[in-house]
Protein backbone atom coordinates (compact mmCIF):
# COMPACT_ATOMS: atom_id res chain seq x y z
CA UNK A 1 51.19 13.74 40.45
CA UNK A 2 47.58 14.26 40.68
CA UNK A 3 47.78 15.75 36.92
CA UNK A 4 49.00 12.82 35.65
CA UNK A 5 46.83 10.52 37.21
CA UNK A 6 43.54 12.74 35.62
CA UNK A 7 45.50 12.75 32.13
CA UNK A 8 46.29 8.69 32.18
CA UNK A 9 42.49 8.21 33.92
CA UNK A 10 41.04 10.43 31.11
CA UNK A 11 43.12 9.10 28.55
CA UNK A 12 41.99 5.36 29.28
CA UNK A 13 38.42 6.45 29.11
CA UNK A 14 39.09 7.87 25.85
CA UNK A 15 40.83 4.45 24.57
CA UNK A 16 37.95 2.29 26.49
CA UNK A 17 35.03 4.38 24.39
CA UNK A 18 36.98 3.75 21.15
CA UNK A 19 37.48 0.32 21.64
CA UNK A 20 33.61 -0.27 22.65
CA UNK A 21 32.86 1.93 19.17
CA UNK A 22 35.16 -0.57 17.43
CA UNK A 23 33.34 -3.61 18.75
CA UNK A 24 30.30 -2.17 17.78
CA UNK A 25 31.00 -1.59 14.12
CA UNK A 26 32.81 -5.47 13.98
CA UNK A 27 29.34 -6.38 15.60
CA UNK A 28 27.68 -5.09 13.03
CA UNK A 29 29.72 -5.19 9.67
CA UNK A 30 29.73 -8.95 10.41
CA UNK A 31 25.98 -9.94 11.07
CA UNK A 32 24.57 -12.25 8.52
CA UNK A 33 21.90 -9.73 6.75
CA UNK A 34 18.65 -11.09 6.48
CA UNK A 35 17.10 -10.44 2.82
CA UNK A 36 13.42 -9.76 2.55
CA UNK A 37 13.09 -13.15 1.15
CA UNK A 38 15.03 -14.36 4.55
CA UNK A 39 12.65 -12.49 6.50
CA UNK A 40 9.35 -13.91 5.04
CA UNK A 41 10.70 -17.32 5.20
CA UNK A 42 11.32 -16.34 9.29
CA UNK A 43 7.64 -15.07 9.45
CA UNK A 44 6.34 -17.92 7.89
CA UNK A 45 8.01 -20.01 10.57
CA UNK A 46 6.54 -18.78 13.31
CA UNK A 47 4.18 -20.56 15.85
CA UNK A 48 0.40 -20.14 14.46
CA UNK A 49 -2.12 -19.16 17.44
CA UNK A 50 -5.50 -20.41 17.25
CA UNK A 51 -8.13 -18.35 17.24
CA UNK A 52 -10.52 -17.65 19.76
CA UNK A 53 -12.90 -18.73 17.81
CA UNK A 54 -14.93 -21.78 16.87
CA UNK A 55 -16.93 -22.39 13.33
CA UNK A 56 -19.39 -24.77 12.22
CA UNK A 57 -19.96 -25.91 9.09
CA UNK A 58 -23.48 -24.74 7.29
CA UNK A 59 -25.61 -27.60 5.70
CA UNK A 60 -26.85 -24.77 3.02
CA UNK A 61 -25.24 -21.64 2.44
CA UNK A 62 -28.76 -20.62 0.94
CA UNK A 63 -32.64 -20.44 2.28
CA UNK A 64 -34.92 -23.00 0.89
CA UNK A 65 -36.43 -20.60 -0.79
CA UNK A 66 -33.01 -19.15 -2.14
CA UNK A 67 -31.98 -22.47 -3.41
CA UNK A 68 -35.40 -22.51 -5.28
CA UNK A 69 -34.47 -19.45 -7.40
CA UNK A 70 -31.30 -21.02 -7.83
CA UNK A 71 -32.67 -24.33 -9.40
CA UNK A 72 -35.49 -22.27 -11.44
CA UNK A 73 -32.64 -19.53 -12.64
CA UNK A 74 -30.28 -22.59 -13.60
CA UNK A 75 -33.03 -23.99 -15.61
CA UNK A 76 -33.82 -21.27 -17.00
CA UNK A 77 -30.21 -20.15 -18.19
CA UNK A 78 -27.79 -22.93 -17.98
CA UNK A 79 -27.00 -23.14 -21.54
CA UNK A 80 -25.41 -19.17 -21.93
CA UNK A 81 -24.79 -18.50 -18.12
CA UNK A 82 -23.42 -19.72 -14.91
CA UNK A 83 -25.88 -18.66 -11.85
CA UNK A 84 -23.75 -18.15 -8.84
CA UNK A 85 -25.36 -17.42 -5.50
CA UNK A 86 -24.87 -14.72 -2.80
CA UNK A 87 -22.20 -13.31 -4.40
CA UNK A 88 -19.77 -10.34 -1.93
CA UNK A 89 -20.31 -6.85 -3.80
CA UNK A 90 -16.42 -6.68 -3.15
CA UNK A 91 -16.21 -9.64 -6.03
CA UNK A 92 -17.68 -7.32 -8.34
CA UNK A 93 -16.93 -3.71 -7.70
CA UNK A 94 -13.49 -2.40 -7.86
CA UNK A 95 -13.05 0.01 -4.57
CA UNK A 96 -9.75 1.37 -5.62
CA UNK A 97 -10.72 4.02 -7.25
CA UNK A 98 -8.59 6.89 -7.92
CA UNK A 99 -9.09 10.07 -5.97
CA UNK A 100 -10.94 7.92 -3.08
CA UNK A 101 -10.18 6.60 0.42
CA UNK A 102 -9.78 2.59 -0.31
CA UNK A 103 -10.65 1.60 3.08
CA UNK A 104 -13.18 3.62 3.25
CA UNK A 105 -14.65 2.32 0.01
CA UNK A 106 -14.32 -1.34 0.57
CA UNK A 107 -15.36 -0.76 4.08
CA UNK A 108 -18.46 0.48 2.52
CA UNK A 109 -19.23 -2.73 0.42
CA UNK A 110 -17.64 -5.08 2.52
CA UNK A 111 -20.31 -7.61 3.90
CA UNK A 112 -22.71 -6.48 1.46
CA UNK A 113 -23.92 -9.08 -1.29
CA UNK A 114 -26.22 -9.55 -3.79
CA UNK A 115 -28.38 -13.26 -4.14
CA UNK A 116 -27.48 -14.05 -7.73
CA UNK A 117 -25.27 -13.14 -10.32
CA UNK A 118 -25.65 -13.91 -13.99
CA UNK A 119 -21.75 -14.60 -15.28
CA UNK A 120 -21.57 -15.25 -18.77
CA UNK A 121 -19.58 -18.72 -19.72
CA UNK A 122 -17.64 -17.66 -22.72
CA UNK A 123 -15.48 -15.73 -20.09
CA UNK A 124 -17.28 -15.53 -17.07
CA UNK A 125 -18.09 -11.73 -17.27
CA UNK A 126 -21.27 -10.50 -15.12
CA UNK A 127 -24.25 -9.98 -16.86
CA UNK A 128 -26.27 -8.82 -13.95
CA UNK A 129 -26.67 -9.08 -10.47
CA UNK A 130 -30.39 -10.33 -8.87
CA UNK A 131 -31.69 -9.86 -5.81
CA UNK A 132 -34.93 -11.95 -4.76
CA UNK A 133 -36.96 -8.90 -3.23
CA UNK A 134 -38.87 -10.64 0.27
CA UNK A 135 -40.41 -9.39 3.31
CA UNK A 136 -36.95 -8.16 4.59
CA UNK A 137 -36.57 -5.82 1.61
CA UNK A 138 -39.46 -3.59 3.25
CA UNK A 139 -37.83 -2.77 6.57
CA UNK A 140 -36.43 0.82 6.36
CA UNK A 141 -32.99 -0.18 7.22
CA UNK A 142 -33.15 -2.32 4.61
CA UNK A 143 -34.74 -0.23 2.10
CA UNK A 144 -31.55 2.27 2.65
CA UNK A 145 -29.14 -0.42 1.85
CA UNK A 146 -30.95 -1.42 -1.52
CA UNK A 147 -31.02 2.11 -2.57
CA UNK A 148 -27.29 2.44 -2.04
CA UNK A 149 -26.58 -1.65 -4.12
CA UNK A 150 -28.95 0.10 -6.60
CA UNK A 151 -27.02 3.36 -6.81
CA UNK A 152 -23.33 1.75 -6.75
CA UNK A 153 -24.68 -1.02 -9.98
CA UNK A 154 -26.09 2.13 -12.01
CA UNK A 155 -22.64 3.37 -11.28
CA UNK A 156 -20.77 0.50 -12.77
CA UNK A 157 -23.47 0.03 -15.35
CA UNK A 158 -24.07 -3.39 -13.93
CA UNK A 159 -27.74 -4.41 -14.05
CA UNK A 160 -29.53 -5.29 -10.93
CA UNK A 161 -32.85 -7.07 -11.01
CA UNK A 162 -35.19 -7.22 -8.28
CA UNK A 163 -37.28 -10.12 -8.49
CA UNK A 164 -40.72 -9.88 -6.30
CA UNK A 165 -43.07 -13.04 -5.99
CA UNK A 166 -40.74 -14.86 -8.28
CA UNK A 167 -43.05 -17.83 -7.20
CA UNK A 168 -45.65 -16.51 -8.74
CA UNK A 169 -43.74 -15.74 -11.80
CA UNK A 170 -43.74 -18.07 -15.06
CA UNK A 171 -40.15 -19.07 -16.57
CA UNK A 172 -41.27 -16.67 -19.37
CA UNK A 173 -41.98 -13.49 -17.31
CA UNK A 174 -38.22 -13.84 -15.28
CA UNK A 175 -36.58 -14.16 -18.52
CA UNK A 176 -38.71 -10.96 -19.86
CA UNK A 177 -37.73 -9.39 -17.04
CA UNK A 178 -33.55 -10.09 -16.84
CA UNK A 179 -33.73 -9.19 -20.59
CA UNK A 180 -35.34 -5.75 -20.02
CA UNK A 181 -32.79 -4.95 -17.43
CA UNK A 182 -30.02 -5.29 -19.86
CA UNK A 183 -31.44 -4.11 -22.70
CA UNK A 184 -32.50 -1.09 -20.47
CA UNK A 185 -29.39 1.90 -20.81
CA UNK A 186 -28.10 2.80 -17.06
């Protein structure tokens, strides 16, 4: 009697895993799928958390000084160019590169920026990149960095003009300048 106890006790474990197996495959077979485009529509719906953060808005994004290269730069070359200010090296160098770490490249030139860039206005290609050369361009840290901007635009064949006592400068003698940078072979 015992025997057949254990065979019928054994035997209804047996049917009980098969039928929880069975359920499980139903279960699944007849889940909606979610698509990818599902998905993203899901992600977009979910609750935004604000950031720890606070921002305020800048009056200038440029020194006074900055903004008077600016007007003197647009005088000088509004008709061909577009003079944009402070302008992310990651706007004008490519970092993906093959053969390189990406991350590590754009890490590299990420916060990094040059003062002005030349575009040209038939189709807004850079003609060169200008950096206003102040006090700050003689600390040693400082001196490292330009080396580096001066090293990665020789790279690219991108001109980069450092302007010193551009106040002291006439229209003439910036525009003498600019033009031997890109005239000049990198």
């Amino acid at each position: 009697m015992s025997q057949y106890i254990f065979q019928m006790v054994t035997s209804l474990a047996v049917i009980i895993f098969i039928v929880f197996i069975i359920i499980i495959i139903i279960k699944v077979c007849t889940s909606p799928q979610k698509t990818p485009a599902a998905q993203n529509n899901a992600n977009k719906l979910q609750p935004v958390t604000l950031s720890k953060y606070s921002y305020r808005l800048r009056n200038h994004i440029m020194t006074t000084y900055e903004e008077q290269v600016f007007n003197v730069l647009c005088d000088i070359f509004n008709s061909k160019c577009y003079v944009i200010p402070q302008v992310h090296l990651s706007k004008l160098l490519d970092h993906k590169v093959k053969g390189q770490n990406w991350q590590g490249a754009f890490s590299h030139i990420n916060g990094k920026s040059v003062d002005f860039v030349l575009l040209r206005k038939s189709d807004l290609s850079p003609i060169c990149a200008i950096e206003i050369d102040d006090w700050s361009h003689k600390l040693d840290e400082r001196k490292a960095r330009d080396a580096e901007v001066e090293r990665m635009f020789a790279s690219v064949q991108l001109p980069l003009v450092r302007l010193k006592h551009i106040e002291y400068m006439t229209k003439q003698e910036i525009v003498d300048q600019i033009a031997n940078a890109i005239k000049q072979p990198n």
